[in-house]
Protein backbone atom coordinates (compact mmCIF):
# COMPACT_ATOMS: atom_id res chain seq x y z
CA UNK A 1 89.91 132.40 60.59
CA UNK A 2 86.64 131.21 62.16
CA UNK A 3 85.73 132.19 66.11
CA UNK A 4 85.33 128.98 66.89
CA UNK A 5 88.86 127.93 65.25
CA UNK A 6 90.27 130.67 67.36
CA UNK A 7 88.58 128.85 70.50
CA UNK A 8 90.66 125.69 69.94
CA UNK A 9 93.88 127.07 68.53
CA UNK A 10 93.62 128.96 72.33
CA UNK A 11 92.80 126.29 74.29
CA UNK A 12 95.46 124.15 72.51
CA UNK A 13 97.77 127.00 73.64
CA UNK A 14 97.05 127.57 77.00
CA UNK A 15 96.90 123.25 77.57
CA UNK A 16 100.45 123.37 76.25
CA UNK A 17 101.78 126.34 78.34
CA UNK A 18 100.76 124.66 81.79
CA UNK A 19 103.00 122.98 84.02
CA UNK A 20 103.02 118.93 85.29
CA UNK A 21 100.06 118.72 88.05
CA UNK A 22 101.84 117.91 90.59
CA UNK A 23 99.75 115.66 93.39
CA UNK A 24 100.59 116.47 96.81
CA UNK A 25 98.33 113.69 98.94
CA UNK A 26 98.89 110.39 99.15
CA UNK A 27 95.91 107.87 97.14
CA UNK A 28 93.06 107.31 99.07
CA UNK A 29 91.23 104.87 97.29
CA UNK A 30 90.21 101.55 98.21
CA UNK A 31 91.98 98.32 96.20
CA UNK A 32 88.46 96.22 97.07
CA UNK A 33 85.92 97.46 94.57
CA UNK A 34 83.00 99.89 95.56
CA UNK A 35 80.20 97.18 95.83
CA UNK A 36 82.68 94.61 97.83
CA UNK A 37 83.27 97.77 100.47
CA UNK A 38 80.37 99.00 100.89
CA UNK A 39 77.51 96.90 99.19
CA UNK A 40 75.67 99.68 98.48
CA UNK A 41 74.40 97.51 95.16
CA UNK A 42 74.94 94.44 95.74
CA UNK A 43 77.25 91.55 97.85
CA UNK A 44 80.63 92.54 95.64
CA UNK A 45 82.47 89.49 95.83
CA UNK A 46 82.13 88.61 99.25
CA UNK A 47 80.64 84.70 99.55
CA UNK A 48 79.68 82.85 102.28
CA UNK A 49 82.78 80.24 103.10
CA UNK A 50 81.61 78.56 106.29
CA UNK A 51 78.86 77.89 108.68
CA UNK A 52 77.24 80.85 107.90
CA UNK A 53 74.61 82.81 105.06
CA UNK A 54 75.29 86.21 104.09
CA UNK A 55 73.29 88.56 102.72
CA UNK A 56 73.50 92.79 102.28
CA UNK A 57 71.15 94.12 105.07
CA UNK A 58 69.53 97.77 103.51
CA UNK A 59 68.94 98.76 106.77
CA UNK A 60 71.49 98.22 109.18
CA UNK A 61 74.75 100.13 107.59
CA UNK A 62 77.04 101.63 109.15
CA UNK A 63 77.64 104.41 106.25
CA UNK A 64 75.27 104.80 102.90
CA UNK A 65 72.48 102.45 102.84
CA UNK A 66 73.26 98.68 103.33
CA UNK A 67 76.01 96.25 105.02
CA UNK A 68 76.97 92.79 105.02
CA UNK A 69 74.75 90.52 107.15
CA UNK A 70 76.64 87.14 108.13
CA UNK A 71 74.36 85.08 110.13
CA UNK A 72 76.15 82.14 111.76
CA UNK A 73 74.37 79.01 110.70
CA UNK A 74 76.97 76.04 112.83
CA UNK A 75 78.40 76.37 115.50
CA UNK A 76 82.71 76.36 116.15
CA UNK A 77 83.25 79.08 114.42
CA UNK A 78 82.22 81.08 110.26
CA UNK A 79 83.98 82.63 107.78
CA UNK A 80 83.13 84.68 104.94
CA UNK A 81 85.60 85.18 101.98
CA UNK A 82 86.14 87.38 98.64
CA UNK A 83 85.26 84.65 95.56
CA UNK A 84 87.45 86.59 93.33
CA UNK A 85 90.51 84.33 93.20
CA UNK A 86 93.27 85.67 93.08
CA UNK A 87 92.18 88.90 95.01
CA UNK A 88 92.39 92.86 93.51
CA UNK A 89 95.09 94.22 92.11
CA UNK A 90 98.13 95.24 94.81
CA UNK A 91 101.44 96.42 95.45
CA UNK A 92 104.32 96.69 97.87
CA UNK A 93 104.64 98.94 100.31
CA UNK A 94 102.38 100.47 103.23
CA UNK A 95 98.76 100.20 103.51
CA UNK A 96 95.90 100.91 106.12
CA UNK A 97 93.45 97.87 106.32
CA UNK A 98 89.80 98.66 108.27
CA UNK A 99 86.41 97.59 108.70
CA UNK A 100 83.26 97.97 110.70
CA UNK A 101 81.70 95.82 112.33
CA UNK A 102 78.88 94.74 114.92
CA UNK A 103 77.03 91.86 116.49
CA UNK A 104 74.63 90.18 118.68
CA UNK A 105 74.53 91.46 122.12
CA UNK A 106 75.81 89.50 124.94
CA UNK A 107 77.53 87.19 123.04
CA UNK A 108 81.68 86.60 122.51
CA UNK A 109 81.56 87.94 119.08
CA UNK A 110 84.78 88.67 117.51
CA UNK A 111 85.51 89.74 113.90
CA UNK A 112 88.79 88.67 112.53
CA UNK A 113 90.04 90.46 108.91
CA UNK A 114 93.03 88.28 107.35
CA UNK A 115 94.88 90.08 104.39
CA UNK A 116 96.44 87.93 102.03
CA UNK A 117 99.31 89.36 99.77
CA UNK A 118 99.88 87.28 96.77
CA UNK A 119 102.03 87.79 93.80
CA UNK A 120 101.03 87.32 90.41
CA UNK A 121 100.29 83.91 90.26
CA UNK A 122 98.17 83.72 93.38
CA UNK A 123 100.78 82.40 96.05
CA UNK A 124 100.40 83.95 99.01
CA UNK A 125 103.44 85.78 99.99
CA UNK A 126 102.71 87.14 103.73
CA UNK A 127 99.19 87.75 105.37
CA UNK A 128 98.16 90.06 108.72
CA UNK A 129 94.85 89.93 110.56
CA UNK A 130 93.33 92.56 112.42
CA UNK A 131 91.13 91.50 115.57
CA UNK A 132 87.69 93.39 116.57
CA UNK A 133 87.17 93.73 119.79
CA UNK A 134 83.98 91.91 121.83
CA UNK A 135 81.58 92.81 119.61
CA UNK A 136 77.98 94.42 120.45
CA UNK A 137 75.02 96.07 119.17
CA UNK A 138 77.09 99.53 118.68
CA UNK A 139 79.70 99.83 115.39
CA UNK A 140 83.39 99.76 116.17
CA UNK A 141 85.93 100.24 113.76
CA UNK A 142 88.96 97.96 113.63
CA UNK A 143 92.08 99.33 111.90
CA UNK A 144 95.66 98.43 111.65
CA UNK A 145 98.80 99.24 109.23
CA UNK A 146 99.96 96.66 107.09
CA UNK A 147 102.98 96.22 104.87
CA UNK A 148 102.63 94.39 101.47
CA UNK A 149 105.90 92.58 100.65
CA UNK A 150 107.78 93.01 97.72
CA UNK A 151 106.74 90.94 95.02
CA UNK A 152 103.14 92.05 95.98
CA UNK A 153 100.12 92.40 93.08
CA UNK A 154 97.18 90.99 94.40
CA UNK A 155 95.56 90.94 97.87
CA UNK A 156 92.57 88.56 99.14
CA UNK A 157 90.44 89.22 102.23
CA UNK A 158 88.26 86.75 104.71
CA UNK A 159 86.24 87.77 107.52
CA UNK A 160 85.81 85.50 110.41
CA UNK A 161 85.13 84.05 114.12
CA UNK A 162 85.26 81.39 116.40
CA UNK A 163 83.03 81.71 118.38
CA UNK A 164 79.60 82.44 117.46
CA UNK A 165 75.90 79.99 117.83
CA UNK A 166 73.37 79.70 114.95
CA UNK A 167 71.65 82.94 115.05
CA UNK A 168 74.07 85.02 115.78
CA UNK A 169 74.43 87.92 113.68
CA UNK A 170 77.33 89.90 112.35
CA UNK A 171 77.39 93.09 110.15
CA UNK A 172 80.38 94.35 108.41
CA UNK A 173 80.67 97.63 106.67
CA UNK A 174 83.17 99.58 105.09
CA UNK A 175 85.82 97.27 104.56
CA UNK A 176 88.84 98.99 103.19
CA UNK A 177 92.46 98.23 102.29
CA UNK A 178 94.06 101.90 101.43
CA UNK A 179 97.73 101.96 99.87
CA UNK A 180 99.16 104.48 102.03
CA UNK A 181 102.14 106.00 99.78
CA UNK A 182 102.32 106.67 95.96
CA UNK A 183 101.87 104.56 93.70
């Protein structure tokens, strides 16, 4: 028999002899895609829904090299939104929802993040918001634990305010929703 025969007949052996892996951590990925968390590339999906522009800021980020710059452009209040109807894939169960944010000094700036859970066809089933708090020139990160309904398989996010003049600016960065358990 050839050496390099031997080689996979062993490796085929040893593959075969091994247990399950067994994983001992909960997930920690994100359910919004890289780019739409942390726009290291690019906007993701977020858009611009109202009263405001958006754009990803390459020097302002929180972590890695850019964030999401949402400068209001009416007053009473923007919103930003992910245009990826009907949201990224979901489930049930418990999840961790966070983001970064900061904003123009001096001013009542207040970052709101609504989770939508929606089931397969899009109908929202249940949604939670998390609430910055005044928001200034330094980051804070807003966190809260969530629980997806059953019936769950998609979930949608929006960002917004009501307060806020044109001019003022808000960054967001790492925006995350985390399934907490197994899958």
């Amino acid at each position: 028999m050839k050496p390099e025969r031997w080689s996979k007949l062993l490796l085929a052996a040893a593959l075969t002899a091994c247990e399950p892996a067994i994983i001992d951590h909960s997930p920690t990925s994100n359910l919004l895609d890289a780019e739409t968390a942390s726009l290291e590339t690019g906007l993701g999906a977020w858009s611009a829904w109202y009263s405001v522009t958006v754009s990803r800021a390459p020097t302002a980020a929180r972590e890695g090299e850019a964030s999401l710059r949402v400068e209001v452009a009416e007053p009473y209040g923007w919103g930003v939104h992910l245009d990826n109807w009907p949201g990224f894939a979901a489930s049930p169960g418990a999840h961790r929802a966070s983001f970064w944010a900061r904003g123009t000094p001096g001013r009542s700036l207040v970052a709101e993040m609504r989770v939508s859970w929606r089931d397969s066809g899009g109908r929202e089933l249940q949604a939670e918001t998390l609430s910055s708090p005044v928001l200034s020139g330094e980051w804070v990160r807003t966190a809260r634990e969530l629980t997806a309904p059953a019936g769950t398989e998609r979930v949608s996010v929006e960002v917004t305010g009501a307060e806020g003049v044109p001019g003022d600016v808000i960054e967001l960065d790492v925006l995350v929703i985390q399934a907490l358990g197994a899958p």
